[in-house]
C-alpha atoms as a PDB file:
ATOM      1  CA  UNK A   1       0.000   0.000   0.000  1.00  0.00           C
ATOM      2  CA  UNK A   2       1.516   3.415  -1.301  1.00  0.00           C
ATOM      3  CA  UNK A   3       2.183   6.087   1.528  1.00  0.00           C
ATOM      4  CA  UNK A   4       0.559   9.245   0.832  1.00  0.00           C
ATOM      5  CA  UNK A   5       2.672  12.396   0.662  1.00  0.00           C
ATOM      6  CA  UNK A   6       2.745  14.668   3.367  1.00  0.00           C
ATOM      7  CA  UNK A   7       1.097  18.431   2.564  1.00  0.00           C
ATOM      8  CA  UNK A   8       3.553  21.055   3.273  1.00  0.00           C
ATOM      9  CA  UNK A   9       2.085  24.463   4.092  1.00  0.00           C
ATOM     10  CA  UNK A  10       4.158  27.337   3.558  1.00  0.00           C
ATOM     11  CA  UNK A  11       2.935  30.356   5.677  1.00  0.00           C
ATOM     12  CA  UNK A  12       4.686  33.808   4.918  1.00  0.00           C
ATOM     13  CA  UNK A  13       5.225  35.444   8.585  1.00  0.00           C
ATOM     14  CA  UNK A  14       4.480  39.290   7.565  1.00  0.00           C
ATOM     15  CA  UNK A  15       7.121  41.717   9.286  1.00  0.00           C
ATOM     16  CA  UNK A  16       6.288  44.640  11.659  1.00  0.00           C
ATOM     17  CA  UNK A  17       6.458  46.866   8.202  1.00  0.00           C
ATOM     18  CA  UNK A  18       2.681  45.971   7.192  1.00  0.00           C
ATOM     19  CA  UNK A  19       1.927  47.386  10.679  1.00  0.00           C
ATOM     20  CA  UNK A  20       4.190  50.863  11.172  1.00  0.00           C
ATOM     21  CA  UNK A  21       4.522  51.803   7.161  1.00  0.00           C
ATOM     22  CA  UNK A  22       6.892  54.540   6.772  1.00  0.00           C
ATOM     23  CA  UNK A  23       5.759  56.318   9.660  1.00  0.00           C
ATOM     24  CA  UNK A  24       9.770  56.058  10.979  1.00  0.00           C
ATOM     25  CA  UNK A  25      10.836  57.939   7.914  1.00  0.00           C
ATOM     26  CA  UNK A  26       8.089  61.117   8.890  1.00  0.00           C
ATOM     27  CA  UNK A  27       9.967  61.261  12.566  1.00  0.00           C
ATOM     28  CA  UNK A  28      13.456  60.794  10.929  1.00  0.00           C
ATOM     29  CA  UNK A  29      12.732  63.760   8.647  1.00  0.00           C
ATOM     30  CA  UNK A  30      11.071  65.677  11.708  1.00  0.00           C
ATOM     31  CA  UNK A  31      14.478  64.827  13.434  1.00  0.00           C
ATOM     32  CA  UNK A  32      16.604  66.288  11.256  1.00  0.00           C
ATOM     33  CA  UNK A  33      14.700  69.321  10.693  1.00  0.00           C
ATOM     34  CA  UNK A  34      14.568  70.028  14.067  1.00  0.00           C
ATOM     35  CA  UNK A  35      18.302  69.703  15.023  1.00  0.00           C
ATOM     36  CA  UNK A  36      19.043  71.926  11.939  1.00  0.00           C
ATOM     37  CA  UNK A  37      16.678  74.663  12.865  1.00  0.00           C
ATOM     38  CA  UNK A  38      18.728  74.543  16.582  1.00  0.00           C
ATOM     39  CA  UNK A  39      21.490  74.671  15.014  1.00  0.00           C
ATOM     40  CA  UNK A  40      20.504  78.101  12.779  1.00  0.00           C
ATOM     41  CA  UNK A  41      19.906  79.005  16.275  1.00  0.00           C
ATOM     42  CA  UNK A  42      22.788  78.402  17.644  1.00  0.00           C
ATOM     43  CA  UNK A  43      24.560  80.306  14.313  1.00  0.00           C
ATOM     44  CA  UNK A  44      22.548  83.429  14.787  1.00  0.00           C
ATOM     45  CA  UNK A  45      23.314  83.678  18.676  1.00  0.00           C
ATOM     46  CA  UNK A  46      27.043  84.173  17.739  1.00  0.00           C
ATOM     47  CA  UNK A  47      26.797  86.235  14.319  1.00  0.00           C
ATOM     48  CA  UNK A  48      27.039  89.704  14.362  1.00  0.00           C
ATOM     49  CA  UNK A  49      24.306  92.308  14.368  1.00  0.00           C
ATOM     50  CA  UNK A  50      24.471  92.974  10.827  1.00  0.00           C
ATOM     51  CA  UNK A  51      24.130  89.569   9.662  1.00  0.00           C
ATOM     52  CA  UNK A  52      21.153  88.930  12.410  1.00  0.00           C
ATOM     53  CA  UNK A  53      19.588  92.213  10.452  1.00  0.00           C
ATOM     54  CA  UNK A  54      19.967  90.600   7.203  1.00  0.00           C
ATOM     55  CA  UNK A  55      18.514  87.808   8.498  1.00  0.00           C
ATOM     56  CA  UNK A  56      15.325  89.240   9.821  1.00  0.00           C
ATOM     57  CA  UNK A  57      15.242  91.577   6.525  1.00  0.00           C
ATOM     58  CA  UNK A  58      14.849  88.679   4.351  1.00  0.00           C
ATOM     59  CA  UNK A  59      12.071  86.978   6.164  1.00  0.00           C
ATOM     60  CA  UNK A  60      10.364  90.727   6.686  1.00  0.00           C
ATOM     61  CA  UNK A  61      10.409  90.939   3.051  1.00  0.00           C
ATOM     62  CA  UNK A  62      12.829  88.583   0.954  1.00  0.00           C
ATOM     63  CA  UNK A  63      12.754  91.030  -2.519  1.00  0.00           C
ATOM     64  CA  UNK A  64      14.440  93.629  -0.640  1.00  0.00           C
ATOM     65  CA  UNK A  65      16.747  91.402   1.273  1.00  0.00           C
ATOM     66  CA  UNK A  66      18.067  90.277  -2.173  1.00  0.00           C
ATOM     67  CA  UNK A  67      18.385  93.918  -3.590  1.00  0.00           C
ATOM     68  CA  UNK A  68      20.183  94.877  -0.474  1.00  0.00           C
ATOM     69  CA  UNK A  69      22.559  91.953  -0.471  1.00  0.00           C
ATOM     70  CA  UNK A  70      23.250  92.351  -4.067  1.00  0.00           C
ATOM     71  CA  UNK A  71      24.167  96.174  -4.287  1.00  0.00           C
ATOM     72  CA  UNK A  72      26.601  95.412  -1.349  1.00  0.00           C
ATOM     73  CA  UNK A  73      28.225  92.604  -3.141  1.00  0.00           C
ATOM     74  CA  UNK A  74      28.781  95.050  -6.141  1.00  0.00           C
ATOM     75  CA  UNK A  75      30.327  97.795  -3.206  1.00  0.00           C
ATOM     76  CA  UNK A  76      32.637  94.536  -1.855  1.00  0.00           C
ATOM     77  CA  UNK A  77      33.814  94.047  -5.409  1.00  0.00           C
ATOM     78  CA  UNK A  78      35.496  97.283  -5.888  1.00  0.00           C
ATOM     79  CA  UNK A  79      38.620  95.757  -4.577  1.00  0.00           C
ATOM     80  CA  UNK A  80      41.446  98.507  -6.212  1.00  0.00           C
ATOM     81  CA  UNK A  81      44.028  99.663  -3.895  1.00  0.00           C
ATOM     82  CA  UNK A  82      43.190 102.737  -2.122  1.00  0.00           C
ATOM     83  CA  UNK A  83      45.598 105.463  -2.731  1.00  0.00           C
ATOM     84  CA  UNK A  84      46.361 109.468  -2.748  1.00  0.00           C
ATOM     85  CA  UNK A  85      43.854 109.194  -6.023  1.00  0.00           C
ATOM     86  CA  UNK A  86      41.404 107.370  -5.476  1.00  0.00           C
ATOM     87  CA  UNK A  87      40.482 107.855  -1.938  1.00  0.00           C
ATOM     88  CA  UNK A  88      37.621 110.355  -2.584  1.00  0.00           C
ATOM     89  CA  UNK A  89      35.315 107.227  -3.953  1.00  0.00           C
ATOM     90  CA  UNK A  90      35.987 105.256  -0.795  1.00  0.00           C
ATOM     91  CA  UNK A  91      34.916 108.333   1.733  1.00  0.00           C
ATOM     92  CA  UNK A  92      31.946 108.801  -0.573  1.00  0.00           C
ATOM     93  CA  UNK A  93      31.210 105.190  -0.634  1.00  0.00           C
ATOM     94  CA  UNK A  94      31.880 105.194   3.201  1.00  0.00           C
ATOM     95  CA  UNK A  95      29.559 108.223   3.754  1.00  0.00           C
ATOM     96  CA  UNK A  96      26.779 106.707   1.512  1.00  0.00           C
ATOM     97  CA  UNK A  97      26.519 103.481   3.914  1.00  0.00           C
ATOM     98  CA  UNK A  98      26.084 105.406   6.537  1.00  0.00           C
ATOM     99  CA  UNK A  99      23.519 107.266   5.417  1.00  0.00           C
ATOM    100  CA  UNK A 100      21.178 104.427   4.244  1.00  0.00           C
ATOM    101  CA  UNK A 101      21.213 102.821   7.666  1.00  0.00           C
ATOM    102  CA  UNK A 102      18.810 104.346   9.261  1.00  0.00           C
ATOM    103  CA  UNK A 103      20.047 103.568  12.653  1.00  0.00           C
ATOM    104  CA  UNK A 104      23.541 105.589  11.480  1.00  0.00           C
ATOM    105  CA  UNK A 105      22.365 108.513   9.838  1.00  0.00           C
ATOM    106  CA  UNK A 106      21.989 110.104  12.987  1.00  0.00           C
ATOM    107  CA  UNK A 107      25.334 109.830  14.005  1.00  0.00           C
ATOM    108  CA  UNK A 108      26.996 111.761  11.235  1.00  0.00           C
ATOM    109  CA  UNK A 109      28.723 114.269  13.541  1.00  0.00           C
ATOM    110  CA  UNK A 110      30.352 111.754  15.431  1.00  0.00           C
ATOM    111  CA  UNK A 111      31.785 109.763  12.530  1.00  0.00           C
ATOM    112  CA  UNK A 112      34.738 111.502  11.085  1.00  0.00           C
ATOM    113  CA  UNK A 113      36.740 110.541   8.098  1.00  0.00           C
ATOM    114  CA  UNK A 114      39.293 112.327   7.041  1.00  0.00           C
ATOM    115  CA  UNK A 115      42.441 111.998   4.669  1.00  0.00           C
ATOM    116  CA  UNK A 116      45.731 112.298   6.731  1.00  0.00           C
ATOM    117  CA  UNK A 117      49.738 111.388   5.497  1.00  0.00           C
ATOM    118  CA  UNK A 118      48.997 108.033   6.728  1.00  0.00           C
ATOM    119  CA  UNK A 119      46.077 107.152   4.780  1.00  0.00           C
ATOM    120  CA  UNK A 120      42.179 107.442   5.215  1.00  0.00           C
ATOM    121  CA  UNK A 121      41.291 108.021   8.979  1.00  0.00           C
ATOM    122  CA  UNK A 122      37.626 106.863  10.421  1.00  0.00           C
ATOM    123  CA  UNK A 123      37.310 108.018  13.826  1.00  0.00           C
ATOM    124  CA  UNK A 124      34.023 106.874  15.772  1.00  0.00           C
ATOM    125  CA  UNK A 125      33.824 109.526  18.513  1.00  0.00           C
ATOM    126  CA  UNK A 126      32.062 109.525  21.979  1.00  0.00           C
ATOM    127  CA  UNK A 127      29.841 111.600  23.334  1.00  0.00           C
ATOM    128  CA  UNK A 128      28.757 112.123  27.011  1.00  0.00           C
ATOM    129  CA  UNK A 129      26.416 108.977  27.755  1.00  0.00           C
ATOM    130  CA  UNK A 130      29.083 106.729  25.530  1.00  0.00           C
ATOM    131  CA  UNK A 131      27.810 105.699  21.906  1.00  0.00           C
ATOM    132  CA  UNK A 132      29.825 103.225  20.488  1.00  0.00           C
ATOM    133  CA  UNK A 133      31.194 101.805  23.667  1.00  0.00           C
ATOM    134  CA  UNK A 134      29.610 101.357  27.004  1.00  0.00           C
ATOM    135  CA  UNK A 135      31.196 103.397  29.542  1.00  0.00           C
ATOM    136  CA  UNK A 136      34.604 102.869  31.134  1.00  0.00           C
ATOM    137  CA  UNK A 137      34.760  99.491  29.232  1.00  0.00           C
ATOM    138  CA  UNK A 138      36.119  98.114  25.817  1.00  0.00           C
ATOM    139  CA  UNK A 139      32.308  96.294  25.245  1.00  0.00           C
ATOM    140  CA  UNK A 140      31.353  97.432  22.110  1.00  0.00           C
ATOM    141  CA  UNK A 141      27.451  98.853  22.450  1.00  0.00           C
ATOM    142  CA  UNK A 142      25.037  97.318  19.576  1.00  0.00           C
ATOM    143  CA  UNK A 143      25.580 101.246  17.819  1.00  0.00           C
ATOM    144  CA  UNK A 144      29.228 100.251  17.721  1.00  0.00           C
ATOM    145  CA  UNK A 145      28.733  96.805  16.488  1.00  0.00           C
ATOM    146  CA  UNK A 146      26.331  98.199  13.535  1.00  0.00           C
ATOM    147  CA  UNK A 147      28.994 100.766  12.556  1.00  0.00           C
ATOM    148  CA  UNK A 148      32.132  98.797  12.703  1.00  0.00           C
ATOM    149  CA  UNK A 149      30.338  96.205  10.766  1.00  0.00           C
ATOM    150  CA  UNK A 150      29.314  98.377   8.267  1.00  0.00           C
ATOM    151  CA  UNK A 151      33.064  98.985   7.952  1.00  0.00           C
ATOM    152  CA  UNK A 152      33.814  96.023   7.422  1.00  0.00           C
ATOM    153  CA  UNK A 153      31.749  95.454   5.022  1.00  0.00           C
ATOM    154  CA  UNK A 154      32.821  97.814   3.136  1.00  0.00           C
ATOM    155  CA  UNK A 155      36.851  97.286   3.606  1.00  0.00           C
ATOM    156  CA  UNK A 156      37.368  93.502   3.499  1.00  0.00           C
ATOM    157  CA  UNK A 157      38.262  93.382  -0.170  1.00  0.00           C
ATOM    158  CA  UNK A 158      40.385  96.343  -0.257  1.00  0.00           C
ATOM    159  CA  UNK A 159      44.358  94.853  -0.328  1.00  0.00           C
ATOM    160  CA  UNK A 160      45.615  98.037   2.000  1.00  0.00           C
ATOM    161  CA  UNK A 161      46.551  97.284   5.692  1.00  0.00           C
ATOM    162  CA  UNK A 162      44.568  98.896   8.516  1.00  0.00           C
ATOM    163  CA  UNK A 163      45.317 100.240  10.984  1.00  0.00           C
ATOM    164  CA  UNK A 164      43.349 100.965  14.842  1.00  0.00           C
ATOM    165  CA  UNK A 165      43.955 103.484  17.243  1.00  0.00           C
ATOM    166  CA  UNK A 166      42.236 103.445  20.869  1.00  0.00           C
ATOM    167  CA  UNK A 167      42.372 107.376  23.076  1.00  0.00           C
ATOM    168  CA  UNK A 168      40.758 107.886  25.711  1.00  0.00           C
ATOM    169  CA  UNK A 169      39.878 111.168  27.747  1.00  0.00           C
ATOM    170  CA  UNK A 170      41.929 112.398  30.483  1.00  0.00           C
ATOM    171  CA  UNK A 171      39.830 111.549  33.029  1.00  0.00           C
ATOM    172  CA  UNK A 172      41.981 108.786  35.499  1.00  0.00           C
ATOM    173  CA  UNK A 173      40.881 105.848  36.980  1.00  0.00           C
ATOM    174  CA  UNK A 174      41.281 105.701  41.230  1.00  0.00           C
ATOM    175  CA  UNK A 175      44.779 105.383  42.171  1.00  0.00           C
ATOM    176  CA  UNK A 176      44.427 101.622  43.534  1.00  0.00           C
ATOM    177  CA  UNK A 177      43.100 100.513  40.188  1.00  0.00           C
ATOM    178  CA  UNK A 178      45.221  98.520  38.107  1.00  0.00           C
ATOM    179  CA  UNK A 179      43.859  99.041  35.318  1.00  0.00           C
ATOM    180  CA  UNK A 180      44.361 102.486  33.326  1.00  0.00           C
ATOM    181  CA  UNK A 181      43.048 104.104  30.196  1.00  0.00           C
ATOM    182  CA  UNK A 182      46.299 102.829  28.645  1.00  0.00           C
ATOM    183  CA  UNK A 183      44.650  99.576  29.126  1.00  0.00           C
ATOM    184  CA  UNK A 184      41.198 100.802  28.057  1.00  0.00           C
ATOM    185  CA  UNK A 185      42.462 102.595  24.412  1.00  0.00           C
ATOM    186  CA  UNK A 186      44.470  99.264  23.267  1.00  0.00           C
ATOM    187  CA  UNK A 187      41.366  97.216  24.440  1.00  0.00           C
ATOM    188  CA  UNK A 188      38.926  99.389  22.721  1.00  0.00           C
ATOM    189  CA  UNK A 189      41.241  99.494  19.528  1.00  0.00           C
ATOM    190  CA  UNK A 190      41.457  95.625  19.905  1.00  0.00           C
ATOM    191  CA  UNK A 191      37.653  94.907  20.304  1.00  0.00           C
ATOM    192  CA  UNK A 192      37.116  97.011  16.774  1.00  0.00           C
ATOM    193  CA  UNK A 193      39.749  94.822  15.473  1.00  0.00           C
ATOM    194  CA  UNK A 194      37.954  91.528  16.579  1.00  0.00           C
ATOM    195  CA  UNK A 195      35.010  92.433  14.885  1.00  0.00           C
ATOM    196  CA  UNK A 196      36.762  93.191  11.771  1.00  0.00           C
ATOM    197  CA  UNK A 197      37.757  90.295  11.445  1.00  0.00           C
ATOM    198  CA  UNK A 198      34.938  88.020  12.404  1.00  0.00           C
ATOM    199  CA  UNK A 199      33.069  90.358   9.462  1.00  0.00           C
ATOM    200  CA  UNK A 200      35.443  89.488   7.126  1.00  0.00           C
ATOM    201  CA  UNK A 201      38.512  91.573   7.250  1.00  0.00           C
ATOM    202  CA  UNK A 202      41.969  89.450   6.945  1.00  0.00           C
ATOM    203  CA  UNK A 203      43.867  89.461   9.874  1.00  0.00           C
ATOM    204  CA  UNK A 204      47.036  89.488   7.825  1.00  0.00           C
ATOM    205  CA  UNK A 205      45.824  92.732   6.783  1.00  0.00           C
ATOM    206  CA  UNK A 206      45.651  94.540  10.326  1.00  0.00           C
ATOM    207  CA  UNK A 207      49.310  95.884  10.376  1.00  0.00           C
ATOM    208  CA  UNK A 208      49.132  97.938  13.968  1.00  0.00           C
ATOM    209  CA  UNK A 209      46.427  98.246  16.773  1.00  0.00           C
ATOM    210  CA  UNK A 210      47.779 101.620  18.847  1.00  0.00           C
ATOM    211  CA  UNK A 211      46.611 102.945  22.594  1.00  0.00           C
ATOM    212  CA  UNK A 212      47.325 105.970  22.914  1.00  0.00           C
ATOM    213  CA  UNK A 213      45.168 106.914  26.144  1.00  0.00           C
ATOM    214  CA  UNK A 214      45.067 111.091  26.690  1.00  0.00           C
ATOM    215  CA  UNK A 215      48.406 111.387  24.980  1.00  0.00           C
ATOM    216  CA  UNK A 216      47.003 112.316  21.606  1.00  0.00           C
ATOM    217  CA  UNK A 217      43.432 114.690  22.661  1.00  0.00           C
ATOM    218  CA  UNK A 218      41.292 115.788  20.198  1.00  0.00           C
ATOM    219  CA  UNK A 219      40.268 118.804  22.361  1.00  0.00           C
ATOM    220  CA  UNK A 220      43.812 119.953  24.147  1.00  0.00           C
ATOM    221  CA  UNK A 221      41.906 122.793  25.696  1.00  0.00           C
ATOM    222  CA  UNK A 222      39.494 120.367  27.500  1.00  0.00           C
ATOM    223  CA  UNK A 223      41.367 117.226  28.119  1.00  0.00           C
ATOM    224  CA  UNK A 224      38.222 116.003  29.824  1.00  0.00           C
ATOM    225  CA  UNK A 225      36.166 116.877  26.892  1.00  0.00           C
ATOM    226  CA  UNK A 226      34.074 113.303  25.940  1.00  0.00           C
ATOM    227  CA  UNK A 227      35.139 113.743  22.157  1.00  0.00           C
ATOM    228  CA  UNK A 228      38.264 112.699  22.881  1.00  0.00           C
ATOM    229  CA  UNK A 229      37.439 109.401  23.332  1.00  0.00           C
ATOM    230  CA  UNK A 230      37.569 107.567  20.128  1.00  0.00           C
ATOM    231  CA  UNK A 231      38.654 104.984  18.334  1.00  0.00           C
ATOM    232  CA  UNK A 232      40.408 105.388  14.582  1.00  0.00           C
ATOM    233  CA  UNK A 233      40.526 103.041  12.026  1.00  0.00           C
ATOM    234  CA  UNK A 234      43.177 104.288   9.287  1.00  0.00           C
ATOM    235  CA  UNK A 235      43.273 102.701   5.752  1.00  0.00           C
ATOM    236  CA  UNK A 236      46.537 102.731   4.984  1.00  0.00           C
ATOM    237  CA  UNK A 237      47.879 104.304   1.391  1.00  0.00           C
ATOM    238  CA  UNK A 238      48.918 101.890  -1.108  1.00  0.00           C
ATOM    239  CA  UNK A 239      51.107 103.960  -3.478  1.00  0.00           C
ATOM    240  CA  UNK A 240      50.064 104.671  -6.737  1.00  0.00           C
ATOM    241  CA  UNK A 241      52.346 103.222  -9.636  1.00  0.00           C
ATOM    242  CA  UNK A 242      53.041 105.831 -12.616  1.00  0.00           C
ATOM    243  CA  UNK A 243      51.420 105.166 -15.806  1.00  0.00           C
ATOM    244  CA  UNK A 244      55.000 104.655 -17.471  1.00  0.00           C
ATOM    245  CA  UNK A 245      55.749 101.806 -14.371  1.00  0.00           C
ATOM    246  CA  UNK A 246      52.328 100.210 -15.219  1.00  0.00           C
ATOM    247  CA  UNK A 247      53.015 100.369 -18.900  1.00  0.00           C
ATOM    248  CA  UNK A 248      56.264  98.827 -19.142  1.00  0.00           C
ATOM    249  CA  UNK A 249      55.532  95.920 -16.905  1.00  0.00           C
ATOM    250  CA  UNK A 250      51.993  95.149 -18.741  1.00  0.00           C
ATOM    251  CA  UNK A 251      54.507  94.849 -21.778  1.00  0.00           C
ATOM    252  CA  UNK A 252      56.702  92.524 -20.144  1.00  0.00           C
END
């Protein structure tokens, strides 16, 4: 008698897929977008104040963000070498930027620039309650941040060296204090320089950062006069070739 063939049956065990989906993939994504939003966060804490205002301008209103950013990318790509010439179109240029930030405008008389033997000389100067700096310190106030930012802006392509200057009034500290307003010019002068650079200005490009305390007064009549604390930031000249030097090495 012929033994009948067991039936095998095969049953497919379905995985925990059928149950979840890709519901995994929705929180992955959620993940990710959340640890990169904390970490735009995190950027934005440490930025300056002028990128944190272009920032905010281009979710205010993203057209004018753009125009902005553009027409400052065509003022960062006049890069010539600022000399005895040319200087007038940077002190224009310089001027200009001022005067479209509306936060700036205002402080026109206590932004100086004028042209000196050593080059073009920006001097932010105080007044009585302390604009760019807070007072007695070398913290740089948010006014001081916008302007030296601005600066930047405008300088980091240029190849001439810069150059900072710190004076102070000649008002003293107490006699047991350590710390003197020799101390607070070079600080000052080296807090402008810090933010230069973290907006773009090559350190290799800062040749000197001077404190000069009361030695150097704007007002020598009034040595406790609050315009003569200031900082100056001098664009060094870059010497103009003559036409005949530029000529005979473009033939070469």
């Amino acid at each position: 008698m012929q033994k009948k063939q067991p039936i095998l049956v095969i049953k497919k065990v379905s995985g925990h897929g059928g149950h979840h989906g890709g519901a995994w993939k929705v929180a992955y994504a959620d993940f990710v977008t959340a640890m990169m939003a904390l970490f735009i966060v995190l950027w934005l804490l440490n930025s300056s104040v002028r990128v944190k205002k272009a920032v905010a301008g281009y979710f205010n209103d993203p057209r004018s963000a753009y125009r902005e950013t553009g027409t400052q990318q065509v003022g960062d790509a006049e890069n010539l070498p600022i000399d005895k010439q040319n200087v007038e179109k940077l002190k224009e240029r310089i001027q200009k930027a001022i005067q479209n930030q509306k936060d700036l405008d205002k402080l026109a008389k206590q932004i100086e620039i004028t042209i000196t033997p050593e080059g073009l000389r920006i001097e932010l100067i105080e007044d009585k309650k302390g604009t760019f700096f807070q007072s007695g310190s070398a913290q740089l106030s948010q006014t001081g941040q916008e302007l030296v930012s601005m600066l930047a802006a405008q300088l980091k392509a240029l190849p001439n060296h810069l150059l900072l200057e710190g004076h102070t009034d000649a008002q003293p500290y107490s006699p047991e204090a350590t710390y003197t307003n020799w101390e607070l010019s070079a600080d000052r002068a080296n807090a402008a320089r810090r933010l230069l650079q973290h907006d773009g200005v090559s350190g290799g490009r800062i040749s000197q950062v001077r404190g000069y305390a009361d030695q150097m007064l704007r007002v020598k009549n009034d040595p406790l006069d609050p315009t003569n604390r200031r900082i100056s930031l001098i664009v060094q000249w870059i010497e103009a070739r003559p036409a005949s030097v530029v000529e005979n090495s473009t033939k070469k």
